[in-house]
N, C-alpha and C. Protein backbone atom coordinates (compact mmCIF):
# COMPACT_ATOMS: atom_id res chain seq x y z
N UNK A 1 0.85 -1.17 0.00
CA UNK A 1 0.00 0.00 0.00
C UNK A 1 0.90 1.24 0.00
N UNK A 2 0.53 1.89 -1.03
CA UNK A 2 1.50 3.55 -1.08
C UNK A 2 0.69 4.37 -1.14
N UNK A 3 1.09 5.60 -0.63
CA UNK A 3 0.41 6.88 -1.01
C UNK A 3 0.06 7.39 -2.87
N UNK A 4 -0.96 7.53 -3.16
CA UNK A 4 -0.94 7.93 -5.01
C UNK A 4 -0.65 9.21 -4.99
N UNK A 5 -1.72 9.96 -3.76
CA UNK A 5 -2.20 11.27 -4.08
C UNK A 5 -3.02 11.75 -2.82
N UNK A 6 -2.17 13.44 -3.13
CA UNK A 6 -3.16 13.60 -1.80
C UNK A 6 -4.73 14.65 -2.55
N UNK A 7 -5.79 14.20 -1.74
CA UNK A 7 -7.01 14.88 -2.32
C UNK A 7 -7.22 16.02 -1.54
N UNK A 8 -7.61 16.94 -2.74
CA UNK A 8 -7.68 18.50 -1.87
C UNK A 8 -6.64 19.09 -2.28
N UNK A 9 -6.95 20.16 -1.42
CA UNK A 9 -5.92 21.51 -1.40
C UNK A 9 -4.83 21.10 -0.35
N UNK A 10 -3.56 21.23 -1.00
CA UNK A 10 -2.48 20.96 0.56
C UNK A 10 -2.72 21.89 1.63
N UNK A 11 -2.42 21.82 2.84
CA UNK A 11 -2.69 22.63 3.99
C UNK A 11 -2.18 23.77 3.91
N UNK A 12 -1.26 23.86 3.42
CA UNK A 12 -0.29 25.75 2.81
C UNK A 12 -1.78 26.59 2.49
N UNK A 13 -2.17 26.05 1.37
CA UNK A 13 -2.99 26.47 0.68
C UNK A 13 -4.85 26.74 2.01
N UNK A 14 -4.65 25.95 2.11
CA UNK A 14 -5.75 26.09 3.57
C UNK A 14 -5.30 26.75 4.47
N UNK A 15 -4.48 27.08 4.84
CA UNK A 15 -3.95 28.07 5.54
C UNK A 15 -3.24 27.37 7.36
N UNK A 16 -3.19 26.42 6.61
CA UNK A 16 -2.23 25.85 8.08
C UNK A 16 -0.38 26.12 7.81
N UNK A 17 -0.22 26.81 9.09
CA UNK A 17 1.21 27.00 8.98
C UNK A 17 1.85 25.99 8.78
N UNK A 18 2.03 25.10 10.14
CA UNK A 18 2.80 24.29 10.34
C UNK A 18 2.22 23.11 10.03
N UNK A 19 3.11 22.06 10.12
CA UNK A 19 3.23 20.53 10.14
C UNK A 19 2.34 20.13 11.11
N UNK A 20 2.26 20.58 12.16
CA UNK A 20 2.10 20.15 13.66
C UNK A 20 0.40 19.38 13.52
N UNK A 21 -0.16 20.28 13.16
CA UNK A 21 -1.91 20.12 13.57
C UNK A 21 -2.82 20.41 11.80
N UNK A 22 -2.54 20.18 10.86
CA UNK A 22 -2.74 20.16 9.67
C UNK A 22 -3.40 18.49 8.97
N UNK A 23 -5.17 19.08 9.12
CA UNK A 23 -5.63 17.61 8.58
C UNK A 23 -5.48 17.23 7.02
N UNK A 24 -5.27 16.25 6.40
CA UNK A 24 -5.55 15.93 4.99
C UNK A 24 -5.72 14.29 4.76
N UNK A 25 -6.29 14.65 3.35
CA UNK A 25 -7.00 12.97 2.98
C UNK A 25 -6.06 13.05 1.71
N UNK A 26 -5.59 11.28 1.78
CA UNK A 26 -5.05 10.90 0.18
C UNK A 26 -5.63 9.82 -0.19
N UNK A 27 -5.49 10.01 -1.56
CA UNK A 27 -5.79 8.37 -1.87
C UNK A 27 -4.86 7.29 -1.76
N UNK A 28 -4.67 6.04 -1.84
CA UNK A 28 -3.93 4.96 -1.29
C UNK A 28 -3.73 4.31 -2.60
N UNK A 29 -2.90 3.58 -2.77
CA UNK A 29 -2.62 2.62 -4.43
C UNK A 29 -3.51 1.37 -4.32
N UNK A 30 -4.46 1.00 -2.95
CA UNK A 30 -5.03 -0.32 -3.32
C UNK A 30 -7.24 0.50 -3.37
N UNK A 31 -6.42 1.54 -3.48
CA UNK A 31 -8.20 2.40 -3.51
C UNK A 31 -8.52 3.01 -2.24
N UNK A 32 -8.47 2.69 -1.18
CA UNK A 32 -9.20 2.94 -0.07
C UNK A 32 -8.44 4.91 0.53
N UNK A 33 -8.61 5.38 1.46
CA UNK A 33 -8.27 6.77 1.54
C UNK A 33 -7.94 6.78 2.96
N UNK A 34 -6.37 7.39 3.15
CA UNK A 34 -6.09 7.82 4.61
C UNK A 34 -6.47 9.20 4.77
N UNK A 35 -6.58 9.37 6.16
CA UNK A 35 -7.10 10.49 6.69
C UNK A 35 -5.98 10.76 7.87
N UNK A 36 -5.25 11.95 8.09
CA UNK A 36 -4.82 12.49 8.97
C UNK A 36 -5.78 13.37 9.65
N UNK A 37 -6.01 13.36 11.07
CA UNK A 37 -6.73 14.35 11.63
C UNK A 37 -6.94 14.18 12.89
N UNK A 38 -7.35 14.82 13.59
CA UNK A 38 -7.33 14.30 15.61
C UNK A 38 -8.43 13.53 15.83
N UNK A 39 -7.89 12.68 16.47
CA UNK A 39 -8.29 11.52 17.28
C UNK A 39 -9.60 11.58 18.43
N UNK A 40 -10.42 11.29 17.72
CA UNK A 40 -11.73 11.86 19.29
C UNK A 40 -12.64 10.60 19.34
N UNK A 41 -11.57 9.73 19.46
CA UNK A 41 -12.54 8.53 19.06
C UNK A 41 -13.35 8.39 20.84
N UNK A 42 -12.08 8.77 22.28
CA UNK A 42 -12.74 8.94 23.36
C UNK A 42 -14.13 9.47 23.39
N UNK A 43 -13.78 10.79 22.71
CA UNK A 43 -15.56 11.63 22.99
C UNK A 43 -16.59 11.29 22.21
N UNK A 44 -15.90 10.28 20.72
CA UNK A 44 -17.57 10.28 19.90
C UNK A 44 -17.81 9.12 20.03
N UNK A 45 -17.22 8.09 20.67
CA UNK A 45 -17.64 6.95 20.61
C UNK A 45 -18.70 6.65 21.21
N UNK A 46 -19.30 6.69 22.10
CA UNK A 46 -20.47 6.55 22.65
C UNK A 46 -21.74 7.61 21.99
N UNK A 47 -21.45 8.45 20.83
CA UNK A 47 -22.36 9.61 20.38
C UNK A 47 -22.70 8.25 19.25
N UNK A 48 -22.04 7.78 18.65
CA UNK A 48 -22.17 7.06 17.19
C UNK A 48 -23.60 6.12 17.09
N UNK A 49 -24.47 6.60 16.21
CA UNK A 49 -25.28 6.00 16.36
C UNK A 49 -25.72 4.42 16.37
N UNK A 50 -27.04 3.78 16.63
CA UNK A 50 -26.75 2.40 16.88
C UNK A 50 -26.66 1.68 15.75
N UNK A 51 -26.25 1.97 14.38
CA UNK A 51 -26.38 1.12 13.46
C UNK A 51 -24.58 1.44 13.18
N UNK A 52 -23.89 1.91 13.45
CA UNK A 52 -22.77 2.27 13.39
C UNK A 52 -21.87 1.65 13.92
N UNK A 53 -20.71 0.79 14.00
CA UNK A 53 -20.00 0.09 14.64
C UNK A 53 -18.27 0.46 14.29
N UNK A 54 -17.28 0.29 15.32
CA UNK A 54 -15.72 0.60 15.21
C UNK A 54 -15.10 -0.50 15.61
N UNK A 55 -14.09 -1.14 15.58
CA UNK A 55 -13.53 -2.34 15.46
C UNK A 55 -12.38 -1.36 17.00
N UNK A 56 -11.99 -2.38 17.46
CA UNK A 56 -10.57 -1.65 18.43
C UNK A 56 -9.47 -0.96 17.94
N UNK A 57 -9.47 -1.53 16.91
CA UNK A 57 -8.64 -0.97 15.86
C UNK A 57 -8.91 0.05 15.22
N UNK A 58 -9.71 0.58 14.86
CA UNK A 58 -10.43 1.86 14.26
C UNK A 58 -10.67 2.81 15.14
N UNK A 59 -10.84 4.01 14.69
CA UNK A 59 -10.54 5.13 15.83
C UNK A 59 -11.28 6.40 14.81
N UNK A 60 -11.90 7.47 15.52
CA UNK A 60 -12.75 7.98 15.13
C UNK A 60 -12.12 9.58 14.99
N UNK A 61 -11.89 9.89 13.62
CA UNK A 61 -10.97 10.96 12.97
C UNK A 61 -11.66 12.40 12.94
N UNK A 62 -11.59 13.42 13.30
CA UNK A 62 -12.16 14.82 12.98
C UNK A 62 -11.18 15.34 12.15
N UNK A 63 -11.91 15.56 10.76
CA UNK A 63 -11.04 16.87 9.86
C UNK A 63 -11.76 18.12 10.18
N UNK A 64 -11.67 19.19 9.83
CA UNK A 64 -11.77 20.78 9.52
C UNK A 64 -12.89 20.24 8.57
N UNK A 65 -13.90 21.20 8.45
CA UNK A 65 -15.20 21.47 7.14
C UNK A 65 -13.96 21.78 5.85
N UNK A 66 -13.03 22.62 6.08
CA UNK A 66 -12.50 23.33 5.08
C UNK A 66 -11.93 21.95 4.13
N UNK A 67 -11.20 21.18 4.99
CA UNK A 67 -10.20 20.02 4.49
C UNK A 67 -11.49 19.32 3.73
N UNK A 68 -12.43 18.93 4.16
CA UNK A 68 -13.55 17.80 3.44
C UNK A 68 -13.71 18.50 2.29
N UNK A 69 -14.42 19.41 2.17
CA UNK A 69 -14.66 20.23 1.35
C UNK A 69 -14.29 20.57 0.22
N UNK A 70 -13.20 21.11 0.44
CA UNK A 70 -11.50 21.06 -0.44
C UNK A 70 -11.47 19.63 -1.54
N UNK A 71 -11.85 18.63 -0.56
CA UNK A 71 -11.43 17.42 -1.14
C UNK A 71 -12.49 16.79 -1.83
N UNK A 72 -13.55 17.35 -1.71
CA UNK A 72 -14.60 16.64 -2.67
C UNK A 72 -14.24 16.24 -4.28
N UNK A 73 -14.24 17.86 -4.31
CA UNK A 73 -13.64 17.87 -6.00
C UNK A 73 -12.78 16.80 -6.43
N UNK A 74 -12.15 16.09 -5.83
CA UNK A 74 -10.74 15.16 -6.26
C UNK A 74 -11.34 14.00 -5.92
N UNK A 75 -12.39 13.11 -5.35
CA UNK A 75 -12.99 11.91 -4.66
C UNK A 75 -13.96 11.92 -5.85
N UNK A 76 -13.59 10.52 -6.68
CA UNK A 76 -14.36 10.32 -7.54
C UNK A 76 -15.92 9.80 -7.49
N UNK A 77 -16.55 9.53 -8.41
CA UNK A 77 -17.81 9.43 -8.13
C UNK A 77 -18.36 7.90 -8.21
N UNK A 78 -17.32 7.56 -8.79
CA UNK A 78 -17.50 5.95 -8.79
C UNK A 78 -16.18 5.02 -8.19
């Protein structure tokens, strides 16, 4: 699994300075999409509704509106 591409606007461009706290989504070479972004899987896990399920392994990601957004345009439709 490699990185192809990242979707969206890079964070420069969104207006994040630094490295530090800067969310973004790429696409992956076997299809599927990573997500960088903070970790709130503590606070939403119990919000998630009941048809919704997370493995221990999975962990529950917050991007920025701006970052999703950004990235539509580039997330294909099929």
């Amino acid at each position: 699994m490699k990185i192809v591409r990242r979707i969206g606007a890079p964070p420069g461009r969104r207006g994040c300075s630094s490295a530090q706290n800067c969310p973004d989504v790429f696409e992956l070479s076997d299809g599927r999409f990573a997500v960088i972004g903070t970790d709130c899987t503590h606070e939403l896990d119990a919000e998630l509704p009941p048809d919704a399920g997370r493995a221990d392994y999975e962990r529950i990601v917050v991007v920025t509106r701006e970052t999703l957004i950004r990235a539509k345009s580039d997330i294909p439709d099929v």
